[in-house]
PDB file of N, CA and C in Angstrom:
ATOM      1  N   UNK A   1     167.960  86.438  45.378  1.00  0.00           N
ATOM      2  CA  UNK A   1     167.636  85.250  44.611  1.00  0.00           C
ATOM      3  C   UNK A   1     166.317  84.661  45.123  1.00  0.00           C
ATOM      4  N   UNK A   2     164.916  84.515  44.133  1.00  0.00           N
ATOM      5  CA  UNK A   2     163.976  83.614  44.611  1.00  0.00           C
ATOM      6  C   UNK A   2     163.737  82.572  45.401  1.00  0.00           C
ATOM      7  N   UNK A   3     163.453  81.947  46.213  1.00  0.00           N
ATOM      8  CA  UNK A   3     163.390  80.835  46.862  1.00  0.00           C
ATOM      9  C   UNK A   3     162.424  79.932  45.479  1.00  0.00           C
ATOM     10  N   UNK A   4     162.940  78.521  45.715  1.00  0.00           N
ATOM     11  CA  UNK A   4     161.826  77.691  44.567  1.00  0.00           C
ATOM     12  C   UNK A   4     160.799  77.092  45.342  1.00  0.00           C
ATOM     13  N   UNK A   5     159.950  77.190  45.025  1.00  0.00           N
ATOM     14  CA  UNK A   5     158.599  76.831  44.851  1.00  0.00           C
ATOM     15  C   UNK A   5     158.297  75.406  44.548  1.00  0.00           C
ATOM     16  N   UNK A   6     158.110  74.456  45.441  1.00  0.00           N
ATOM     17  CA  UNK A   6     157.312  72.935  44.691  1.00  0.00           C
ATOM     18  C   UNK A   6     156.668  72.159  44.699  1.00  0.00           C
ATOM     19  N   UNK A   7     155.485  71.554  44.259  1.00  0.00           N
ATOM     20  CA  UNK A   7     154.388  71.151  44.257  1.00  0.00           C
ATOM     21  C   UNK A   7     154.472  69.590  44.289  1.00  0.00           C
ATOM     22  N   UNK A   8     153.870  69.347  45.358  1.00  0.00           N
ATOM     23  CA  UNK A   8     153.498  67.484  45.461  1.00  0.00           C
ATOM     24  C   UNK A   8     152.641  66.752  46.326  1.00  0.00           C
ATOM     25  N   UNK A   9     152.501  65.595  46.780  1.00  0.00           N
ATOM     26  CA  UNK A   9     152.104  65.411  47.784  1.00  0.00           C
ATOM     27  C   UNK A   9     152.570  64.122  49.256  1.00  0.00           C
ATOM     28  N   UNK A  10     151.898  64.599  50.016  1.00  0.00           N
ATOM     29  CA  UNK A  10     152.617  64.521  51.216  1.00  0.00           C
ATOM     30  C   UNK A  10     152.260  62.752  51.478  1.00  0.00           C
ATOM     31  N   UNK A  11     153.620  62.292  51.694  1.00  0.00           N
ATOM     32  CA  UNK A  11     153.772  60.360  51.674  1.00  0.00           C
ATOM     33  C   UNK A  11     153.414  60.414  53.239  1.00  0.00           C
ATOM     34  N   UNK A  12     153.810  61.003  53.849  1.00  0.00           N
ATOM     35  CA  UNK A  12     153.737  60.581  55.394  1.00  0.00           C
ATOM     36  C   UNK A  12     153.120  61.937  56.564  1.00  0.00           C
ATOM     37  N   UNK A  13     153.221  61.722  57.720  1.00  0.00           N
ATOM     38  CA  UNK A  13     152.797  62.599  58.184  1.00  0.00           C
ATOM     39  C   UNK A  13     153.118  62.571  59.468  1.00  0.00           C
ATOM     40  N   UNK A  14     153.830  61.590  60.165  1.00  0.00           N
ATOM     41  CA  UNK A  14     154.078  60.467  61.314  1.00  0.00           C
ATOM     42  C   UNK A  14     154.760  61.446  62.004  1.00  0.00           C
ATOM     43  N   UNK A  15     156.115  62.525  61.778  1.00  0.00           N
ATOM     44  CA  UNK A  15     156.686  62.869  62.869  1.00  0.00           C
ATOM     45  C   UNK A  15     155.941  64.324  63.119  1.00  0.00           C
ATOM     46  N   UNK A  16     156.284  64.377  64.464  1.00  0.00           N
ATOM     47  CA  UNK A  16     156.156  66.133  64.844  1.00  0.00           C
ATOM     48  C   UNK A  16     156.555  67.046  64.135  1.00  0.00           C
ATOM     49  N   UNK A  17     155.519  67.946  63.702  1.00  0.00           N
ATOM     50  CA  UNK A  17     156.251  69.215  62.773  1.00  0.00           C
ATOM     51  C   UNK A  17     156.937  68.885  61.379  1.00  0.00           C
ATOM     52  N   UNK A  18     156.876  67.557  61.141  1.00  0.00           N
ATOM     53  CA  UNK A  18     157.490  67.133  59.676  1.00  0.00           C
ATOM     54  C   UNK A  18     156.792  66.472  58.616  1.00  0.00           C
ATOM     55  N   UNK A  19     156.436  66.620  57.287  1.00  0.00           N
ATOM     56  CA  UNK A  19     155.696  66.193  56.799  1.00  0.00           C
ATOM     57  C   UNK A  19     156.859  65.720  55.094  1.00  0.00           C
ATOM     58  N   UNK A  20     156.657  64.690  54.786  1.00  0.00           N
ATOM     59  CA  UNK A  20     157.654  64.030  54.011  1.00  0.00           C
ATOM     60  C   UNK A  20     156.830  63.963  52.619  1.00  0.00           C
ATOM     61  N   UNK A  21     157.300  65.033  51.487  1.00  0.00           N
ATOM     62  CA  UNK A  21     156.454  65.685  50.040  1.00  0.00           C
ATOM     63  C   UNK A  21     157.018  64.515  49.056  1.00  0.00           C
ATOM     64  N   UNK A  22     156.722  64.168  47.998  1.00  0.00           N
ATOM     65  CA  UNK A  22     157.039  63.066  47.211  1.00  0.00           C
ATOM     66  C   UNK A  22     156.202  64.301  45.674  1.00  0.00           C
ATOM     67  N   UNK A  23     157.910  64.706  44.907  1.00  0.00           N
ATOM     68  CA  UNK A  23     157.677  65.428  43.875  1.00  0.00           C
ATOM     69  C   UNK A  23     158.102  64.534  42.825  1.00  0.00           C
ATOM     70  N   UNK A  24     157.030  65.195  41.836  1.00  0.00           N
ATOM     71  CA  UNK A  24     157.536  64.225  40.355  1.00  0.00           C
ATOM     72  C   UNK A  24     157.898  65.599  39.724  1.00  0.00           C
ATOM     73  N   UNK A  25     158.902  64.806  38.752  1.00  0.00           N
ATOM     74  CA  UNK A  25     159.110  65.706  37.640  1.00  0.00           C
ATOM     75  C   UNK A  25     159.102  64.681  36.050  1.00  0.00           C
ATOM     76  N   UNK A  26     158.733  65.777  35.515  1.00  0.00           N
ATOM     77  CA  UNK A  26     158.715  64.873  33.942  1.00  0.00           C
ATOM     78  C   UNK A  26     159.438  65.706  32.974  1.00  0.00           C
ATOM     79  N   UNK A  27     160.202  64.538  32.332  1.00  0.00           N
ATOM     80  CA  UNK A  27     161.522  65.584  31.306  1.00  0.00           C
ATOM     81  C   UNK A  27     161.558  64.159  30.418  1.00  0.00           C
ATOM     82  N   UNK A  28     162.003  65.115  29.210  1.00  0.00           N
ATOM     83  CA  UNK A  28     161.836  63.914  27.890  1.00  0.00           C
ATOM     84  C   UNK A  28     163.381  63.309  27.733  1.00  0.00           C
ATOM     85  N   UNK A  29     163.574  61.990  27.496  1.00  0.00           N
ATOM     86  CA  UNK A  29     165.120  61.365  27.329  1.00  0.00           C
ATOM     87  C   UNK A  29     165.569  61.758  26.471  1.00  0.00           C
ATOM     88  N   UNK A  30     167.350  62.483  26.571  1.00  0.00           N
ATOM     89  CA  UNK A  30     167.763  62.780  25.506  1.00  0.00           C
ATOM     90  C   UNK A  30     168.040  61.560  24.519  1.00  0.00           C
ATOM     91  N   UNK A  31     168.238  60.196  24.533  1.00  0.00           N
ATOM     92  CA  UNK A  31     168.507  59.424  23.556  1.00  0.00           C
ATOM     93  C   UNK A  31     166.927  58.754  22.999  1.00  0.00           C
ATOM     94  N   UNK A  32     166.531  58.064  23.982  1.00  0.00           N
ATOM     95  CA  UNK A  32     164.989  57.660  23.999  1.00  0.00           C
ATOM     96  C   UNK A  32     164.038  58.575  23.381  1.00  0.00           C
ATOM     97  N   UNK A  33     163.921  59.839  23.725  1.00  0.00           N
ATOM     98  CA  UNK A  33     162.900  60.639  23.341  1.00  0.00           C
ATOM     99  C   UNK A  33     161.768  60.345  24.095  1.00  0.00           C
ATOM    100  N   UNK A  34     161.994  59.409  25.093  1.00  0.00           N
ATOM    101  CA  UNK A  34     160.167  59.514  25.909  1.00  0.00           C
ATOM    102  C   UNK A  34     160.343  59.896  26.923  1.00  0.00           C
ATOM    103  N   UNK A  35     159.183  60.172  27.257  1.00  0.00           N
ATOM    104  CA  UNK A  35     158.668  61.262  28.552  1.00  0.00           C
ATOM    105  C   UNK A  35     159.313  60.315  29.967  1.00  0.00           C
ATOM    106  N   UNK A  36     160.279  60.649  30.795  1.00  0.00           N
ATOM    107  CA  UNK A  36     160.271  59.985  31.931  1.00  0.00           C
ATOM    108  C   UNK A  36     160.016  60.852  33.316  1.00  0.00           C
ATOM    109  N   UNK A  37     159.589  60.220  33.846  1.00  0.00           N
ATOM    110  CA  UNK A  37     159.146  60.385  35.563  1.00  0.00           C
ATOM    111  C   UNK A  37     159.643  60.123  36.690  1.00  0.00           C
ATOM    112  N   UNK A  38     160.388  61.197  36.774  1.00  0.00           N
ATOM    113  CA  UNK A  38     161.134  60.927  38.133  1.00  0.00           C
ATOM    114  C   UNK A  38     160.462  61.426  39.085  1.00  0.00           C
ATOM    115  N   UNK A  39     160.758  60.701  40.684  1.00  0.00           N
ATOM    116  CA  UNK A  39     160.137  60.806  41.874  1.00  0.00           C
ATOM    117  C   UNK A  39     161.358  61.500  42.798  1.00  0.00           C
ATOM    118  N   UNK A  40     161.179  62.516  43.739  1.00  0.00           N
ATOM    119  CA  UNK A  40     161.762  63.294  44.608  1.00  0.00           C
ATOM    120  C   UNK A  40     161.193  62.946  46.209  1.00  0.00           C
ATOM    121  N   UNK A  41     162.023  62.660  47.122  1.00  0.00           N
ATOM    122  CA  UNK A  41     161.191  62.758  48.591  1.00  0.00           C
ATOM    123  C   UNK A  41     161.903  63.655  49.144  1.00  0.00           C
ATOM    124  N   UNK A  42     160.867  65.211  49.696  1.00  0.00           N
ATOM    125  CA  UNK A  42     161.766  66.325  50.551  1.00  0.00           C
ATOM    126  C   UNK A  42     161.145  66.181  51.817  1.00  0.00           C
ATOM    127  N   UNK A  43     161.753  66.411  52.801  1.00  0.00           N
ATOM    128  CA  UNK A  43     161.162  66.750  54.445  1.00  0.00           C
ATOM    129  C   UNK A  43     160.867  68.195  53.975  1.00  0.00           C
ATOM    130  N   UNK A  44     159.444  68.483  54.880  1.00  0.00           N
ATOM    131  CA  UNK A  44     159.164  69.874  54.954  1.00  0.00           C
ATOM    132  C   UNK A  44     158.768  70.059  56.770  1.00  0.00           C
ATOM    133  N   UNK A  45     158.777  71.308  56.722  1.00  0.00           N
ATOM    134  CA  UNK A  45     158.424  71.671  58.173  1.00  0.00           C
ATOM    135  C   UNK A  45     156.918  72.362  58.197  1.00  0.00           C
ATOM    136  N   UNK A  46     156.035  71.449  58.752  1.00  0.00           N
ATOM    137  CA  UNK A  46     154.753  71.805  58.947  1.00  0.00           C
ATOM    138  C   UNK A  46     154.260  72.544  60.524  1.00  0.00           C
ATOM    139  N   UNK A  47     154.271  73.246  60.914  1.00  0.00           N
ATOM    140  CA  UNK A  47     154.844  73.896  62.070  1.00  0.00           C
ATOM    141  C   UNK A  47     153.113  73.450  62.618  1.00  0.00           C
ATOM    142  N   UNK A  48     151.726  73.600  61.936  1.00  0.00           N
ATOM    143  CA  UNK A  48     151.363  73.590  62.812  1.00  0.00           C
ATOM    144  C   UNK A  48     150.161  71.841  62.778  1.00  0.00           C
ATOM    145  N   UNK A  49     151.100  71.015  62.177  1.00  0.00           N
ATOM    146  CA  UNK A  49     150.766  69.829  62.113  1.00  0.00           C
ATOM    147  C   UNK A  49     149.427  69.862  60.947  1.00  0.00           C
ATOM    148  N   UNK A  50     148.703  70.509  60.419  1.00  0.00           N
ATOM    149  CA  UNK A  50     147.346  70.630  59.912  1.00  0.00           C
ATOM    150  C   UNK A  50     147.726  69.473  58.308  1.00  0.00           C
ATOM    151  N   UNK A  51     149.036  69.178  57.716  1.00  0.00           N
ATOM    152  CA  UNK A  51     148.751  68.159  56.711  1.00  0.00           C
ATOM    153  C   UNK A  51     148.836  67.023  57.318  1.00  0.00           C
ATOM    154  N   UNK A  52     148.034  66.214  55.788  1.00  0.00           N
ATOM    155  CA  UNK A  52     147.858  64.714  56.345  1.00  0.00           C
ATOM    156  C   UNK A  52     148.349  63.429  54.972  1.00  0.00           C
ATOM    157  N   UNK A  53     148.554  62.641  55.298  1.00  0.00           N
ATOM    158  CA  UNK A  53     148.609  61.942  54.422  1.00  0.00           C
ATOM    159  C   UNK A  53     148.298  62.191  52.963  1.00  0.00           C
ATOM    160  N   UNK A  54     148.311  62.130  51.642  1.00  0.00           N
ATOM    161  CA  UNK A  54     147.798  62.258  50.121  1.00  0.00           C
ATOM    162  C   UNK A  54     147.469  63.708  50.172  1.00  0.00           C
ATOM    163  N   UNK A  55     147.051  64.317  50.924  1.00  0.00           N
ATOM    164  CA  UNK A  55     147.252  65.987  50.624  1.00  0.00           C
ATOM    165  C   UNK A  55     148.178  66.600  49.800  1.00  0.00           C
ATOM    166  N   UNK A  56     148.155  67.577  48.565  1.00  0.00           N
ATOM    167  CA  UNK A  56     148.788  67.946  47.923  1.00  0.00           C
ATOM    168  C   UNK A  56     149.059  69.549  48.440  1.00  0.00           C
ATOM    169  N   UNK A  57     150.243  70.112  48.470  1.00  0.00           N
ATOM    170  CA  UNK A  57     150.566  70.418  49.268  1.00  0.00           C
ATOM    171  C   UNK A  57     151.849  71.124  48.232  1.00  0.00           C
ATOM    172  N   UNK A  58     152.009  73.053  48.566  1.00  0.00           N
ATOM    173  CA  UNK A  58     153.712  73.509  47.951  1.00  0.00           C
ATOM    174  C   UNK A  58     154.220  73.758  49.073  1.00  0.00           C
ATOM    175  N   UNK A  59     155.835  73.368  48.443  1.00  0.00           N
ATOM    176  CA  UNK A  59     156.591  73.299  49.606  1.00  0.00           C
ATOM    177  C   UNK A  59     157.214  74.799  49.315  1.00  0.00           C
ATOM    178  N   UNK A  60     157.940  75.229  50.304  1.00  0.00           N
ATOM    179  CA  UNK A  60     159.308  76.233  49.844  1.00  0.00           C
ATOM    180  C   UNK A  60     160.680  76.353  50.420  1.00  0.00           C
ATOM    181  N   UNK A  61     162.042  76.445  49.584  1.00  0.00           N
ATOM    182  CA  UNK A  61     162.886  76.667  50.229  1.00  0.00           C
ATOM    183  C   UNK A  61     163.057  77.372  51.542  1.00  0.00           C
ATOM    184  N   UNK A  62     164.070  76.985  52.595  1.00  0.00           N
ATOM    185  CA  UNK A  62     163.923  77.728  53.626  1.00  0.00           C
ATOM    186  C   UNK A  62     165.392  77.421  54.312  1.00  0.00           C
ATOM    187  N   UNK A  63     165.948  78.364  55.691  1.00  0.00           N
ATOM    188  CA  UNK A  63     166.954  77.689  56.085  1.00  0.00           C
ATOM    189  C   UNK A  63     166.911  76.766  57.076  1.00  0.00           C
ATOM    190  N   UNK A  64     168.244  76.372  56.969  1.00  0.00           N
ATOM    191  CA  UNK A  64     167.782  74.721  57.535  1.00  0.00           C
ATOM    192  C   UNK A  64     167.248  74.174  59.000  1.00  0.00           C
ATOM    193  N   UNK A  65     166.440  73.858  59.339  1.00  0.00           N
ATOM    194  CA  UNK A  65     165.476  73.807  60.542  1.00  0.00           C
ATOM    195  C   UNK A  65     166.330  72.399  61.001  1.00  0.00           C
ATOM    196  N   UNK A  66     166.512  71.271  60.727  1.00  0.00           N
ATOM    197  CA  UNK A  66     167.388  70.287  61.367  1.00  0.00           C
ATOM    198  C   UNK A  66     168.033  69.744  60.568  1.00  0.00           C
ATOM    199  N   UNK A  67     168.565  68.504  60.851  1.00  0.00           N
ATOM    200  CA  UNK A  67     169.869  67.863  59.439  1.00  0.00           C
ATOM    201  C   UNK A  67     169.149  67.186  58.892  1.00  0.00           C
ATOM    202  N   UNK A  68     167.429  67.544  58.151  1.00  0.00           N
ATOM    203  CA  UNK A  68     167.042  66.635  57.023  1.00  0.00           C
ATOM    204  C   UNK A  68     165.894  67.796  56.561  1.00  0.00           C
ATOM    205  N   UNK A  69     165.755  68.944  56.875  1.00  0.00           N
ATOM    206  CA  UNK A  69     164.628  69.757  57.030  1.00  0.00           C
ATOM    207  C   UNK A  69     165.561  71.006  56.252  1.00  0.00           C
ATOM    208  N   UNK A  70     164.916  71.022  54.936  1.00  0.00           N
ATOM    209  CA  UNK A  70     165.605  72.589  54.213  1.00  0.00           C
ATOM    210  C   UNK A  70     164.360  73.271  53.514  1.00  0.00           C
ATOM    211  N   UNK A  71     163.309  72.634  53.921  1.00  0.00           N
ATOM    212  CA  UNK A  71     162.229  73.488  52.811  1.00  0.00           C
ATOM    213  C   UNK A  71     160.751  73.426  54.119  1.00  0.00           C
ATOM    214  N   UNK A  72     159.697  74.199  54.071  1.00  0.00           N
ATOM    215  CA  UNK A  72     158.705  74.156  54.662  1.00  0.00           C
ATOM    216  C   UNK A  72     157.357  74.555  53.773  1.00  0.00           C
ATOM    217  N   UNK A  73     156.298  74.037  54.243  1.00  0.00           N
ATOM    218  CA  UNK A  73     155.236  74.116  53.400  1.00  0.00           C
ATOM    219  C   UNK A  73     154.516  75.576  53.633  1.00  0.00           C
ATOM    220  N   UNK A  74     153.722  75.673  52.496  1.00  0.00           N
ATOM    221  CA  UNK A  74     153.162  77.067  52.608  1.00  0.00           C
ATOM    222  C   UNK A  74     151.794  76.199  52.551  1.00  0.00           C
ATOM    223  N   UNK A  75     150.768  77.388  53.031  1.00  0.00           N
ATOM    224  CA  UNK A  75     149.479  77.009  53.292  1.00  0.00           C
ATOM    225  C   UNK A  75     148.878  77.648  52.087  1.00  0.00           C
ATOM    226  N   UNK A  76     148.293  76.477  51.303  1.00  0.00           N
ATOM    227  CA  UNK A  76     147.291  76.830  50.261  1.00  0.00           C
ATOM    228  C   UNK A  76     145.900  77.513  50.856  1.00  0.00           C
TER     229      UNK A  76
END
């Protein structure tokens, strides 16, 4: 099975090795019919500290590195 793939950018940058991604997604309301925007916050594992703040940044599934850490970033 693929690992998923996801694109966003990085809210924080503060702990060691962890960098905190803030994903949107946009999907249309089934009753409304308008476009809404939802916001996602994942921990990723940045192993060698190099993101920073507003950097956009894909993350990827991974196994779980601590009890808030399930995905790590890949280097664009």
């Amino acid at each position: 099975m693929p690992k998923r793939i996801l694109q966003g950018t990085v809210t924080s940058a503060k702990n060691d090795q962890t960098v905190t991604v803030q994903i949107e997604r946009r999907y249309t309301h089934p009753v409304m019919k308008k476009t809404v925007r939802k916001t996602k916050k994942y921990r990723a594992h940045d192993a060698d500290n190099q993101f920073k703040a507003g950097d956009s940044v894909r993350i990827q599934e991974c196994a779980p590195i601590s009890k808030t850490k399930r995905w790590e970033v890949i280097a664009q």
